[in-house]
N, C-alpha and C. Protein backbone atom coordinates (compact mmCIF):
# COMPACT_ATOMS: atom_id res chain seq x y z
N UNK A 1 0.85 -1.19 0.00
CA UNK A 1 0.00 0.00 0.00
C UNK A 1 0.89 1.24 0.00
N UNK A 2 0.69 2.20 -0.94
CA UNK A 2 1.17 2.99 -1.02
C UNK A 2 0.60 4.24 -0.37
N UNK A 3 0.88 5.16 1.13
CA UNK A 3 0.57 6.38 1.67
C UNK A 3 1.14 8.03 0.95
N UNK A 4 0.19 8.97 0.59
CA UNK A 4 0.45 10.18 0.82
C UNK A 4 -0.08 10.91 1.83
N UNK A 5 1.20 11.36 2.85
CA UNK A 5 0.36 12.18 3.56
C UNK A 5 0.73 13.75 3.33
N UNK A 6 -0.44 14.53 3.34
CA UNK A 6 -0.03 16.12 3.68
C UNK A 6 -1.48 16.99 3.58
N UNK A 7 -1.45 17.60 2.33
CA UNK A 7 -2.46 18.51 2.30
C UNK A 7 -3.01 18.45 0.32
N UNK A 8 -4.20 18.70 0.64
CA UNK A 8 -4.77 18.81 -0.88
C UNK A 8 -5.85 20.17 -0.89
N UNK A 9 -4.76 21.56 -1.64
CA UNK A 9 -5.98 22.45 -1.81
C UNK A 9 -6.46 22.80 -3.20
N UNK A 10 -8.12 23.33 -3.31
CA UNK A 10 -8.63 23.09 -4.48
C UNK A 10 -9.31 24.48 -3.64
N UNK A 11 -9.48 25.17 -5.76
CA UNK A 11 -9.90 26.06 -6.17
C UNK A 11 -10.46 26.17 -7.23
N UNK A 12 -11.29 27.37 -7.44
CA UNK A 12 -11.77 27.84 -9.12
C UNK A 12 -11.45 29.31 -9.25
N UNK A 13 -11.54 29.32 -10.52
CA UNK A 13 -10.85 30.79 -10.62
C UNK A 13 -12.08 31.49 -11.73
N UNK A 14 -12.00 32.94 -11.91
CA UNK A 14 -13.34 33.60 -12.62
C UNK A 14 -13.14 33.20 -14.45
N UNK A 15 -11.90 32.85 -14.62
CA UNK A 15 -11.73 32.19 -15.72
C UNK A 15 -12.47 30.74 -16.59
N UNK A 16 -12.62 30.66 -15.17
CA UNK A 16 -13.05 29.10 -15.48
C UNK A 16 -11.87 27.80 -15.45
N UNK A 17 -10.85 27.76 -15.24
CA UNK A 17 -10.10 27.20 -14.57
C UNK A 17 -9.60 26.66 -13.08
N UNK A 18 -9.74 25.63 -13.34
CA UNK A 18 -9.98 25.11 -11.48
C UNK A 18 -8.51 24.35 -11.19
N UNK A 19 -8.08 24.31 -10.34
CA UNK A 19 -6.50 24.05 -9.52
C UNK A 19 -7.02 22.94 -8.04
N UNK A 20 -5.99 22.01 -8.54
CA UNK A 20 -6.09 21.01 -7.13
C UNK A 20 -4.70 20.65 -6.98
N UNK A 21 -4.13 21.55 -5.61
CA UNK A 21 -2.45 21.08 -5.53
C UNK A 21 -2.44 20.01 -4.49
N UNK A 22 -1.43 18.86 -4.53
CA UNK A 22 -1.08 18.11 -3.66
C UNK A 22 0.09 18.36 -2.88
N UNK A 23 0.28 19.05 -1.72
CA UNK A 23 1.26 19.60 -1.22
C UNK A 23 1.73 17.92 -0.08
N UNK A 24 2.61 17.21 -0.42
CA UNK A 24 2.77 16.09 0.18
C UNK A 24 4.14 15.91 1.24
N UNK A 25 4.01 15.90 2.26
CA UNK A 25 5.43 15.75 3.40
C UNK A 25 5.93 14.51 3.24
N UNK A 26 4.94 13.38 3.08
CA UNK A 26 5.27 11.78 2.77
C UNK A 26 4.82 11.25 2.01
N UNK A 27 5.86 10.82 1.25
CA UNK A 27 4.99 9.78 -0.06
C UNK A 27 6.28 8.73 -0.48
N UNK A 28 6.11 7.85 -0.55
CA UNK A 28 6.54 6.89 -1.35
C UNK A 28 8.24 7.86 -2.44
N UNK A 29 7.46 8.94 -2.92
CA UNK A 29 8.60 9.75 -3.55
C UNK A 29 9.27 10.82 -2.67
N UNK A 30 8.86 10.56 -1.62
CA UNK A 30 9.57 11.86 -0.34
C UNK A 30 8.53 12.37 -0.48
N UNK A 31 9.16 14.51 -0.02
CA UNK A 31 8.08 15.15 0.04
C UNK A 31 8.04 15.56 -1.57
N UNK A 32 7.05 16.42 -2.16
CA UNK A 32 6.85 17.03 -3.13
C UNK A 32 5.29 17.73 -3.22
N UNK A 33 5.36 18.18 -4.38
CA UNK A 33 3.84 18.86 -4.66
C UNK A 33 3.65 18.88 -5.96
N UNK A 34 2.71 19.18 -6.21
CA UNK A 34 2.00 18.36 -7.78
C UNK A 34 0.36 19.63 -7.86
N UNK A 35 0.58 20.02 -9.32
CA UNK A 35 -0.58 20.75 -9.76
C UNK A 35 -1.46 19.69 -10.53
N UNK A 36 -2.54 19.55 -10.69
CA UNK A 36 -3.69 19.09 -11.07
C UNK A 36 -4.50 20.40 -11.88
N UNK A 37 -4.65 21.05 -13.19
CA UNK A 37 -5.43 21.82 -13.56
C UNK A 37 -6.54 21.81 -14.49
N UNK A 38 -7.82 21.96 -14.84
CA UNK A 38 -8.62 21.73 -15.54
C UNK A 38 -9.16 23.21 -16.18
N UNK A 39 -9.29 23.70 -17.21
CA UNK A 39 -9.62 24.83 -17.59
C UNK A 39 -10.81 24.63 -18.21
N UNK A 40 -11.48 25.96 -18.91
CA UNK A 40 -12.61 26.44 -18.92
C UNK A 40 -13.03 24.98 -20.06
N UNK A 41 -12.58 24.72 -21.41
CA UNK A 41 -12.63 24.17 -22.15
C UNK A 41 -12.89 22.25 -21.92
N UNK A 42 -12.37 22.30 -20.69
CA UNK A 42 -12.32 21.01 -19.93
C UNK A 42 -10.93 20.10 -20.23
N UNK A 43 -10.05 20.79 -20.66
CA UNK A 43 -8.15 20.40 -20.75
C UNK A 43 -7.82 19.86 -19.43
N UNK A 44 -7.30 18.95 -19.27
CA UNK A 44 -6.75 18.59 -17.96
C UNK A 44 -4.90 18.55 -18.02
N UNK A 45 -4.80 19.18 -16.98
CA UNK A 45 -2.74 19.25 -17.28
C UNK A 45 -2.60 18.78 -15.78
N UNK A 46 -1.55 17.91 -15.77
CA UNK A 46 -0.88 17.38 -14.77
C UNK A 46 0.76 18.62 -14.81
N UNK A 47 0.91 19.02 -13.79
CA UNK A 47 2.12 19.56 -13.55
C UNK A 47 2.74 18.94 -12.16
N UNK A 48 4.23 18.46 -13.07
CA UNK A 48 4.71 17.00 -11.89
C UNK A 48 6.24 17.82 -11.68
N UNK A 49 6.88 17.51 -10.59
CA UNK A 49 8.15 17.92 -10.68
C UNK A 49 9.09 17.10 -10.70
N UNK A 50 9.09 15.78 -11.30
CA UNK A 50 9.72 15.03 -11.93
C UNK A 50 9.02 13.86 -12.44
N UNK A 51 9.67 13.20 -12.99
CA UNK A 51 9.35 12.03 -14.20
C UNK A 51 8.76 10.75 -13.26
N UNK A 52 8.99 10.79 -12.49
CA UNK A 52 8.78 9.26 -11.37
C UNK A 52 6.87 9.80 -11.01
N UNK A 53 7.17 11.23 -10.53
CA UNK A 53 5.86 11.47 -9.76
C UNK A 53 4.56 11.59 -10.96
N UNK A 54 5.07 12.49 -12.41
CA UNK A 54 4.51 12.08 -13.38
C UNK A 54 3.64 11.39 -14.04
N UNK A 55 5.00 9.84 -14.08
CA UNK A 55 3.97 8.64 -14.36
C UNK A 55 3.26 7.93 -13.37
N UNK A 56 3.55 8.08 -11.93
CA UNK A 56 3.02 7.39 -10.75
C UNK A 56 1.43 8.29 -11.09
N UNK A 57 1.39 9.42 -10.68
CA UNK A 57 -0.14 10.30 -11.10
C UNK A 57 -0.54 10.02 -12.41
N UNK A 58 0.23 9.87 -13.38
CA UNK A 58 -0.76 10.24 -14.76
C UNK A 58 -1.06 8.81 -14.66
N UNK A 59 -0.96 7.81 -13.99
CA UNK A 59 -1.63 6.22 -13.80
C UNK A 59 -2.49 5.89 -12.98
N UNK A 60 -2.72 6.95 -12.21
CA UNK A 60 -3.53 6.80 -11.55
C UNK A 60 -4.55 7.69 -11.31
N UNK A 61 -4.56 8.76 -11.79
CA UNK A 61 -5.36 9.63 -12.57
C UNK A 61 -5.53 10.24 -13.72
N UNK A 62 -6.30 10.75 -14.35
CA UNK A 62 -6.65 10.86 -16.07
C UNK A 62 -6.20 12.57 -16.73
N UNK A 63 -5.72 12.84 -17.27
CA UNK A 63 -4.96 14.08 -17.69
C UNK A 63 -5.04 14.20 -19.46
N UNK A 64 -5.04 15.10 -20.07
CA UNK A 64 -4.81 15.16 -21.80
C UNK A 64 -3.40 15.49 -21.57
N UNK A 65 -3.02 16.12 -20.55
CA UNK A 65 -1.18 16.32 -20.79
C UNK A 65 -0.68 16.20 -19.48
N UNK A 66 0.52 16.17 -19.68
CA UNK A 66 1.33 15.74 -18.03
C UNK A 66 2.79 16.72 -18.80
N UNK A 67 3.12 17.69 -18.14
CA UNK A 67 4.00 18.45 -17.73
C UNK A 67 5.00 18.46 -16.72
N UNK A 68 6.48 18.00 -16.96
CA UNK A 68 7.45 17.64 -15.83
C UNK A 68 7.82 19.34 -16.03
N UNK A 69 8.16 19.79 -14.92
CA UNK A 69 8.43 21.58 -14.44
C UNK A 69 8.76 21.55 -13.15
N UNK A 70 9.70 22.52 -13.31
CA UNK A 70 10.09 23.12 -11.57
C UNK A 70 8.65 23.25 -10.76
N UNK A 71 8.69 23.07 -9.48
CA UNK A 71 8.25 23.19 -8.40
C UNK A 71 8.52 23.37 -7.10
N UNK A 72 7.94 24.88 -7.00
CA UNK A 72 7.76 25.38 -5.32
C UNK A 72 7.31 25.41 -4.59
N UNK A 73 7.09 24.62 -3.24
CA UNK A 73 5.83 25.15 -2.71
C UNK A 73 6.42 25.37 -0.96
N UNK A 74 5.94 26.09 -0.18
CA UNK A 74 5.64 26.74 0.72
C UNK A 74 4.18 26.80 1.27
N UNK A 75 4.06 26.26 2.43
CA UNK A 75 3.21 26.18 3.30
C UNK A 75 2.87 26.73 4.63
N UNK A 76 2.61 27.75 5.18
CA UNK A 76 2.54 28.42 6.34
C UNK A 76 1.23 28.46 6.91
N UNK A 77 1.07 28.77 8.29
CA UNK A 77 -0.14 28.55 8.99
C UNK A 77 -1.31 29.53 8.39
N UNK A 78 -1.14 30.66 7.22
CA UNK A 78 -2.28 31.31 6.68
C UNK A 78 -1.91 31.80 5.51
N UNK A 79 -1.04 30.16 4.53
CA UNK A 79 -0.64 30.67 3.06
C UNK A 79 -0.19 29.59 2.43
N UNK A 80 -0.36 29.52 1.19
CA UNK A 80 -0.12 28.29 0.27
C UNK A 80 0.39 29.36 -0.78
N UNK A 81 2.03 29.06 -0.88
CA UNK A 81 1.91 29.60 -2.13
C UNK A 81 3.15 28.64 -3.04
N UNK A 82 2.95 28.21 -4.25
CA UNK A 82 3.40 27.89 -5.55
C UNK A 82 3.89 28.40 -6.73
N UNK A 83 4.58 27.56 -7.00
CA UNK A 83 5.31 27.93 -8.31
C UNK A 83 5.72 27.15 -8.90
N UNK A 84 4.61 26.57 -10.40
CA UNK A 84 5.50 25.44 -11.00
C UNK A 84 5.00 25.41 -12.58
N UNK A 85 6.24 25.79 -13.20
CA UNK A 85 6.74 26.00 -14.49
C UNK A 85 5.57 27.69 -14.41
N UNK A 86 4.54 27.58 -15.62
CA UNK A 86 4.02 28.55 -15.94
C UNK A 86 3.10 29.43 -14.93
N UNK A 87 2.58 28.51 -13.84
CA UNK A 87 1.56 28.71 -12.89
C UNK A 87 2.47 29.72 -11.36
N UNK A 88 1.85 30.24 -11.04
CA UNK A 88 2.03 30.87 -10.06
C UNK A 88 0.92 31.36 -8.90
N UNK A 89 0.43 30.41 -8.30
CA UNK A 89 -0.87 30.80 -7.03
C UNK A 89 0.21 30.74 -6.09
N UNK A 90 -1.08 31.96 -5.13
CA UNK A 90 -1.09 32.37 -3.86
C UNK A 90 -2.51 32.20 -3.29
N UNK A 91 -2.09 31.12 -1.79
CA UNK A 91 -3.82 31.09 -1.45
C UNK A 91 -3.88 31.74 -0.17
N UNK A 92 -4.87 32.24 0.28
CA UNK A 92 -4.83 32.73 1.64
C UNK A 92 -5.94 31.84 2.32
N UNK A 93 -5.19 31.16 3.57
CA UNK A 93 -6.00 30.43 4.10
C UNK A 93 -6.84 30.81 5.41
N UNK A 94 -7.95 30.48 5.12
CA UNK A 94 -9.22 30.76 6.14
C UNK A 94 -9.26 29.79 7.17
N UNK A 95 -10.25 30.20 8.11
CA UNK A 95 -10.87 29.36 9.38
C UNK A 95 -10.95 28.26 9.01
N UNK A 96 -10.63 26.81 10.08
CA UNK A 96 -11.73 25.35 10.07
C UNK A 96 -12.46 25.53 9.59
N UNK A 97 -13.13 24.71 9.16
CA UNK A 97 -14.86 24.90 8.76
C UNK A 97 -14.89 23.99 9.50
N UNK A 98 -16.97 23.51 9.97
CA UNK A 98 -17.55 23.25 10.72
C UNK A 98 -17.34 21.91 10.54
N UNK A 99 -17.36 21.09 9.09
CA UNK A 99 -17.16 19.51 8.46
C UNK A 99 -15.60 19.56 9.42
N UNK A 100 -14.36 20.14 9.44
CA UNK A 100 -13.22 20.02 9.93
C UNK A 100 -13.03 20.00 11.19
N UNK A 101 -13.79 20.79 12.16
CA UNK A 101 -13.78 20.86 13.24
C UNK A 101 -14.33 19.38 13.75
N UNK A 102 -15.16 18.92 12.91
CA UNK A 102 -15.91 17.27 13.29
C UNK A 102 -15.11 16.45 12.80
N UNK A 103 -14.26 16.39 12.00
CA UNK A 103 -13.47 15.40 11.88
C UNK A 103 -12.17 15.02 12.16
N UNK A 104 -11.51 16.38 12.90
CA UNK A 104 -10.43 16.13 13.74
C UNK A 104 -10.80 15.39 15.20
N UNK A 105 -12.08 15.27 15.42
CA UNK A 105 -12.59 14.19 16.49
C UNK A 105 -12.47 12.92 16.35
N UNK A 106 -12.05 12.77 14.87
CA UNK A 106 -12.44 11.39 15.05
C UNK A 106 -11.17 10.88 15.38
N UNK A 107 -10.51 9.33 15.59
CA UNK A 107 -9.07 9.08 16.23
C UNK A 107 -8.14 9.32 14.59
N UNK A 108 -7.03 9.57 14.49
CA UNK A 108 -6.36 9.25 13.53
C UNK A 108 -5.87 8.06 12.67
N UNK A 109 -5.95 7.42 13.21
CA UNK A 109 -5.79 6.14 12.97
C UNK A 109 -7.10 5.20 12.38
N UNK A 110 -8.34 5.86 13.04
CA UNK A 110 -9.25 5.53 11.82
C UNK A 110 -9.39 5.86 10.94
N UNK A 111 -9.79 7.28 11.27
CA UNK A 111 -9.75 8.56 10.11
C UNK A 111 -9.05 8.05 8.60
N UNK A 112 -7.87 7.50 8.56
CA UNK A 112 -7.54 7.33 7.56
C UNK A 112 -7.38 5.34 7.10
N UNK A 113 -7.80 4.72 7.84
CA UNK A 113 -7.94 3.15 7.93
C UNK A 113 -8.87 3.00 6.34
N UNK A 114 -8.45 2.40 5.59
CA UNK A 114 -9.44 1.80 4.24
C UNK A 114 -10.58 1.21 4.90
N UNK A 115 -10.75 0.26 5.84
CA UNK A 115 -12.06 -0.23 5.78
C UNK A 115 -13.07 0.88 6.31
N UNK A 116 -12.52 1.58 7.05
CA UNK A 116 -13.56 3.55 7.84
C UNK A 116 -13.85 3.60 6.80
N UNK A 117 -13.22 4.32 5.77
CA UNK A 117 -13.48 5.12 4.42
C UNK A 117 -14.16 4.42 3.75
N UNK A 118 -14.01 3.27 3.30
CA UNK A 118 -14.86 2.47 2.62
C UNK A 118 -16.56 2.48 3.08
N UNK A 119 -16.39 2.43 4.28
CA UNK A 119 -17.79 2.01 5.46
C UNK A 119 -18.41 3.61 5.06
N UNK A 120 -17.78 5.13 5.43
CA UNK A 120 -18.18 6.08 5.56
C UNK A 120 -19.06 6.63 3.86
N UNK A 121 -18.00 6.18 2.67
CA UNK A 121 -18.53 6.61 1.47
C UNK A 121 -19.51 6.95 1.07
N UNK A 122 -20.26 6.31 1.59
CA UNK A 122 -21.87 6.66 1.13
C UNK A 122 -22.51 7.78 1.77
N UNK A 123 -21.62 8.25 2.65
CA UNK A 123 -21.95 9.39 3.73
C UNK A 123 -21.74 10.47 3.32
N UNK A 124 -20.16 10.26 2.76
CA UNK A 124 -19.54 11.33 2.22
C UNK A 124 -19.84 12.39 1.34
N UNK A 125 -20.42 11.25 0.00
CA UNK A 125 -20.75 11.41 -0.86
C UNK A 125 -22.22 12.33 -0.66
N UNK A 126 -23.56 12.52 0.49
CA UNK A 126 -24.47 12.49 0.87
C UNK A 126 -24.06 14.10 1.71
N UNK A 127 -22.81 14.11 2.22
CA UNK A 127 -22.59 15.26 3.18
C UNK A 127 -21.99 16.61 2.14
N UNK A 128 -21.23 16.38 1.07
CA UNK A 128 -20.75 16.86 0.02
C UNK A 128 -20.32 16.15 -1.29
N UNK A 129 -21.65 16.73 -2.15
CA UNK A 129 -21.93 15.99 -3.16
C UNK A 129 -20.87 15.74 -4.36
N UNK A 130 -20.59 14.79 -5.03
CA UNK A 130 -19.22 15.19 -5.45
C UNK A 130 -17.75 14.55 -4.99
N UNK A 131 -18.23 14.17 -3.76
CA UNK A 131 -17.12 13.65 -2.87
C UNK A 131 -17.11 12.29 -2.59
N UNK A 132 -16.24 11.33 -2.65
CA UNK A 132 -16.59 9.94 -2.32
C UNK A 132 -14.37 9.78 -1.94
N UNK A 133 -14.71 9.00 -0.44
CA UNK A 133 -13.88 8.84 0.25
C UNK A 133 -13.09 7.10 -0.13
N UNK A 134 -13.55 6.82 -1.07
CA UNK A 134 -13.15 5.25 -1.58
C UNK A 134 -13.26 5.25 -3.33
N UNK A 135 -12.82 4.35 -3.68
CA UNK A 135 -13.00 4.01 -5.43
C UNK A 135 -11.60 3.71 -5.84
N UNK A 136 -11.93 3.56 -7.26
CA UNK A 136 -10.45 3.36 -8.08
C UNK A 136 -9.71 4.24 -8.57
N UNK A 137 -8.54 3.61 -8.65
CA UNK A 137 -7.25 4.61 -9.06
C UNK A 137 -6.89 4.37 -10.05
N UNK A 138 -7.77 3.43 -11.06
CA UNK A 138 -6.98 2.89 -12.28
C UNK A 138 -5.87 1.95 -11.77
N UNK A 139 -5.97 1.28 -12.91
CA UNK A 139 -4.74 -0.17 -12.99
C UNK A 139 -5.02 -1.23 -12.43
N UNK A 140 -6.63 -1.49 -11.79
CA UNK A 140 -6.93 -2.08 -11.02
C UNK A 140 -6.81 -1.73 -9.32
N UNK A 141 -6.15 -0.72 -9.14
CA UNK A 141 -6.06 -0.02 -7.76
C UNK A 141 -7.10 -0.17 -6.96
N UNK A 142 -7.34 0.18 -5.92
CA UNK A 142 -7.97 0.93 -4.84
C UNK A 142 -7.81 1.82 -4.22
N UNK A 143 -7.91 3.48 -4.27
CA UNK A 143 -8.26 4.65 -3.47
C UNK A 143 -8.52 5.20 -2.55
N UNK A 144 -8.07 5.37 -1.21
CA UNK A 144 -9.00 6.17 0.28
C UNK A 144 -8.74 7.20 0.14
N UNK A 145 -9.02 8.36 0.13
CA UNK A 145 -8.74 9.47 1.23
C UNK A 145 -9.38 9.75 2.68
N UNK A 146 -8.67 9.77 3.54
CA UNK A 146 -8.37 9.93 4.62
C UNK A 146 -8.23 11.52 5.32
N UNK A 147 -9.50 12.43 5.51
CA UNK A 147 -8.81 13.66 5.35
C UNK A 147 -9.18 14.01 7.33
N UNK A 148 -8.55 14.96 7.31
CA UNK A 148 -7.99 14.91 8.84
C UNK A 148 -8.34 16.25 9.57
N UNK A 149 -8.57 16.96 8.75
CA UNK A 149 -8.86 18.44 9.19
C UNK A 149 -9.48 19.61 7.53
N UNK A 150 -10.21 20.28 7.73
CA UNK A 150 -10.76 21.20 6.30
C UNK A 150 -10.62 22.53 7.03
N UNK A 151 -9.79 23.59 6.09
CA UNK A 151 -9.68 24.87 6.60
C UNK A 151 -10.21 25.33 4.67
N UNK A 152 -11.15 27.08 5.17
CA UNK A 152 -11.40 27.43 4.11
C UNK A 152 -10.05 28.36 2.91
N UNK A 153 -10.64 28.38 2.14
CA UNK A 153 -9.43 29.39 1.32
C UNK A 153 -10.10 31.01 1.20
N UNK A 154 -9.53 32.02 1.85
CA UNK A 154 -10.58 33.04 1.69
C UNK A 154 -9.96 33.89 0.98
N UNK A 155 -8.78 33.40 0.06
CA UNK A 155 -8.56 34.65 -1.08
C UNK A 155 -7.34 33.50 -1.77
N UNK A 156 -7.79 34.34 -3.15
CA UNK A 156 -6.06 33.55 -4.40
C UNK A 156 -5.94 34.58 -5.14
N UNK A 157 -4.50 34.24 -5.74
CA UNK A 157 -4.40 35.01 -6.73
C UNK A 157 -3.95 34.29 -7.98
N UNK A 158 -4.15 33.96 -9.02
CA UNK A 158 -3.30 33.17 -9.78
C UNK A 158 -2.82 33.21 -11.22
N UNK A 159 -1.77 33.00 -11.62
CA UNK A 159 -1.53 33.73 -12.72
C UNK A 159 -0.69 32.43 -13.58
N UNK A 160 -1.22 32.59 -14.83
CA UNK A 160 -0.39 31.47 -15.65
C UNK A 160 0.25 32.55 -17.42
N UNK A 161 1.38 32.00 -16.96
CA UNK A 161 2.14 32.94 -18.04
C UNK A 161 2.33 34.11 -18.25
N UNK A 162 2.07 34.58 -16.84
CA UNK A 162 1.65 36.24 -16.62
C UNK A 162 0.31 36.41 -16.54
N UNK A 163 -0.64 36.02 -17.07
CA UNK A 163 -1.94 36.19 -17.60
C UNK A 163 -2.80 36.15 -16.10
N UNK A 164 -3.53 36.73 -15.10
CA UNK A 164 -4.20 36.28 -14.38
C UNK A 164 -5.43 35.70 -14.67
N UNK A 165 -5.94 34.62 -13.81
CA UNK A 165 -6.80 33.43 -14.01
C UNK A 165 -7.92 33.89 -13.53
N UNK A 166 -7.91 35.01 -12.73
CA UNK A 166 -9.18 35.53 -12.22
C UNK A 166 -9.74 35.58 -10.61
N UNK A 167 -10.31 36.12 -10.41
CA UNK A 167 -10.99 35.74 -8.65
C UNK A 167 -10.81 34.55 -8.33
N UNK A 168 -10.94 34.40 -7.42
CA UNK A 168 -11.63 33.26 -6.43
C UNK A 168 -12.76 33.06 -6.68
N UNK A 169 -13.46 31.47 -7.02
CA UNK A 169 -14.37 30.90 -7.45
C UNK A 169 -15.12 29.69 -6.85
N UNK A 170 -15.98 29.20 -7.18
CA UNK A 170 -16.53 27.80 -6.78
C UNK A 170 -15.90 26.50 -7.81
N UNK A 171 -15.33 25.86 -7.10
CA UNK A 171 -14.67 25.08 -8.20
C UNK A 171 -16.23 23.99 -8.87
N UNK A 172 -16.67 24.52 -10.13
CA UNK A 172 -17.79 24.19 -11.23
C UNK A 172 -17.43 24.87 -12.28
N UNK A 173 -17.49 23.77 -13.17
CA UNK A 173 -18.03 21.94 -12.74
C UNK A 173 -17.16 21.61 -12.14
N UNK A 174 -17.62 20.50 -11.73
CA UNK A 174 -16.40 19.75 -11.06
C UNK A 174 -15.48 19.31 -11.78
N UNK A 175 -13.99 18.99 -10.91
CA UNK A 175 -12.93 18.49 -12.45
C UNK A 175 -13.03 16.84 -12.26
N UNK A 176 -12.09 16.36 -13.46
CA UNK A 176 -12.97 15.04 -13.71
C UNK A 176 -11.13 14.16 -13.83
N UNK A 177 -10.22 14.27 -12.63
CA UNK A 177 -9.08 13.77 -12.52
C UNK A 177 -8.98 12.34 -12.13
N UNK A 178 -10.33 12.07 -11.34
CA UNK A 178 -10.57 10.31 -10.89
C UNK A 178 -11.66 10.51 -10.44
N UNK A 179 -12.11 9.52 -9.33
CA UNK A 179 -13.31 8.83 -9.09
C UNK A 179 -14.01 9.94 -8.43
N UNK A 180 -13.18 10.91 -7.62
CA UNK A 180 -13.64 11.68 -6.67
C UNK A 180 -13.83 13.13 -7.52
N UNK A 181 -14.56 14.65 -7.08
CA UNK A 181 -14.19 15.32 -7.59
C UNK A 181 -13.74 16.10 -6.28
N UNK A 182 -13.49 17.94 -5.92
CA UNK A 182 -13.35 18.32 -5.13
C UNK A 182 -14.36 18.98 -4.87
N UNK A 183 -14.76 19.48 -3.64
CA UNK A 183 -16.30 20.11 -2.83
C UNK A 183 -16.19 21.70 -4.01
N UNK A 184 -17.32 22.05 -4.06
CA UNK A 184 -17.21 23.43 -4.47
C UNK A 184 -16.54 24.54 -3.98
N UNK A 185 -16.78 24.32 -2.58
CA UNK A 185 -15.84 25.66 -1.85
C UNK A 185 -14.56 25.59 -2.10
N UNK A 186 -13.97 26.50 -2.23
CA UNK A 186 -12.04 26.35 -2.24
C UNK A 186 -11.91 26.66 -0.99
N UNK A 187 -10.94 24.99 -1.03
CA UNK A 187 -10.57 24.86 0.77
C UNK A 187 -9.34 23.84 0.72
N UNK A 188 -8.60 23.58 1.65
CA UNK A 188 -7.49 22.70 2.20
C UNK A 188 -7.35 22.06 2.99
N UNK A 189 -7.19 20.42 2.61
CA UNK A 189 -8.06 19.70 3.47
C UNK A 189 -6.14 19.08 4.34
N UNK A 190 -5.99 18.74 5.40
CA UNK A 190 -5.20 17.51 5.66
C UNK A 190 -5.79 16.50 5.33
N UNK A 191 -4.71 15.28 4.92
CA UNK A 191 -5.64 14.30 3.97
C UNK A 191 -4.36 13.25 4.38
N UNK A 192 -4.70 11.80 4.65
CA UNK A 192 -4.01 10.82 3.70
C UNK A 192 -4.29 9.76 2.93
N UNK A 193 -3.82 10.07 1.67
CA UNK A 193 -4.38 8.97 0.62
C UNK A 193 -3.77 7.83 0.56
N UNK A 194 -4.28 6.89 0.03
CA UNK A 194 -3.88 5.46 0.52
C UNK A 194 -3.91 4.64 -0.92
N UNK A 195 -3.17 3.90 -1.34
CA UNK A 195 -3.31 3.46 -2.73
C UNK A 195 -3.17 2.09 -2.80
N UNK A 196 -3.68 1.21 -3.16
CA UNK A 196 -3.62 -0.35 -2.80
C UNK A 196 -3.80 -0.92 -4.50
N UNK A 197 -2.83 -2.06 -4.51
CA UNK A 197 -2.72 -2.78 -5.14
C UNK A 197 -3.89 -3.64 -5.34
């Protein structure tokens, strides 16, 4: 079984372009971080910061392009900010939300256990639509996320190629990277994902 643990934040922008970064402390490839982008047109770009993390994501989630590029990321108690190849966000991070405050109750060790997530899915899916805490990863895989805490995003800025992407948005439609999509609100969840053979 393969673990990522860290953080996953998702956004939309007034463009119509939506952003899901994986900011990861542990993974199988060390730490790293990884862009996920879907634009107005419905293009999906993987931005990887090397060739290993690349093909490990573009196999286990669905992309029209995968982009190996520098990557920055920085994480502070009220800021996410990035930099990789053309992209450049800044997020400003908000309060717990109320779903976060309830689920740092639960023990850790369940919280992220495959058979919890599996058991909870149907809940998930029911509490924020869109969302499902189990499924496939392609290749025959199996999927958890495991998320541990939800804080909101109450401002971005983001710019690709110079060009800014626009306000802060509801990420709609949803993007269509695997089984799961992300909640509408732009927010940052602690998370660990779990990947099984």
């Amino acid at each position: 079984m393969d673990r990522f643990r860290g953080y996953i934040a998702g956004i939309g922008t007034r463009s119509g372009t939506r952003l899901v970064v994986g900011h990861w402390l542990e993974s199988p490839f060390g730490a790293f971080t990884d862009v996920m982008m879907e634009n107005a047109a419905g293009s999906r770009l993987l931005l990887a910061p090397n060739s290993g993390v690349a093909e490990y994501v573009g196999g286990t989630y669905r992309f029209d392009a995968e982009d190996v590029v520098d990557v920055d990321a920085k994480l502070t108690a009220d800021r996410l900010l990035v930099s990789a190849g053309p992209l450049r966000l800044n997020l400003d991070l908000g309060p717990r939300t109320f779903l976060g405050h309830l689920l740092e109750r639960v023990p850790p060790a369940v919280a992220v256990h495959p058979r919890w997530l599996a058991a909870v899915n149907p809940v998930a899916g029911l509490l924020v639509p869109g969302v499902s805490t189990a499924g496939s990863a392609g290749g025959g895989r199996r999927e958890f996320y495991g998320v541990r805490s939800i804080r909101s995003v109450a401002g971005a800025a983001a710019m690709w190629n110079g060009d800014d992407l626009g306000r802060l948005s509801p990420i709609r439609p949803p993007v269509r990277f695997g089984f799961s999509s992300f909640p509408p609100k732009p927010q940052i969840v602690a998370v660990t994902t779990s990947i099984m053979s």
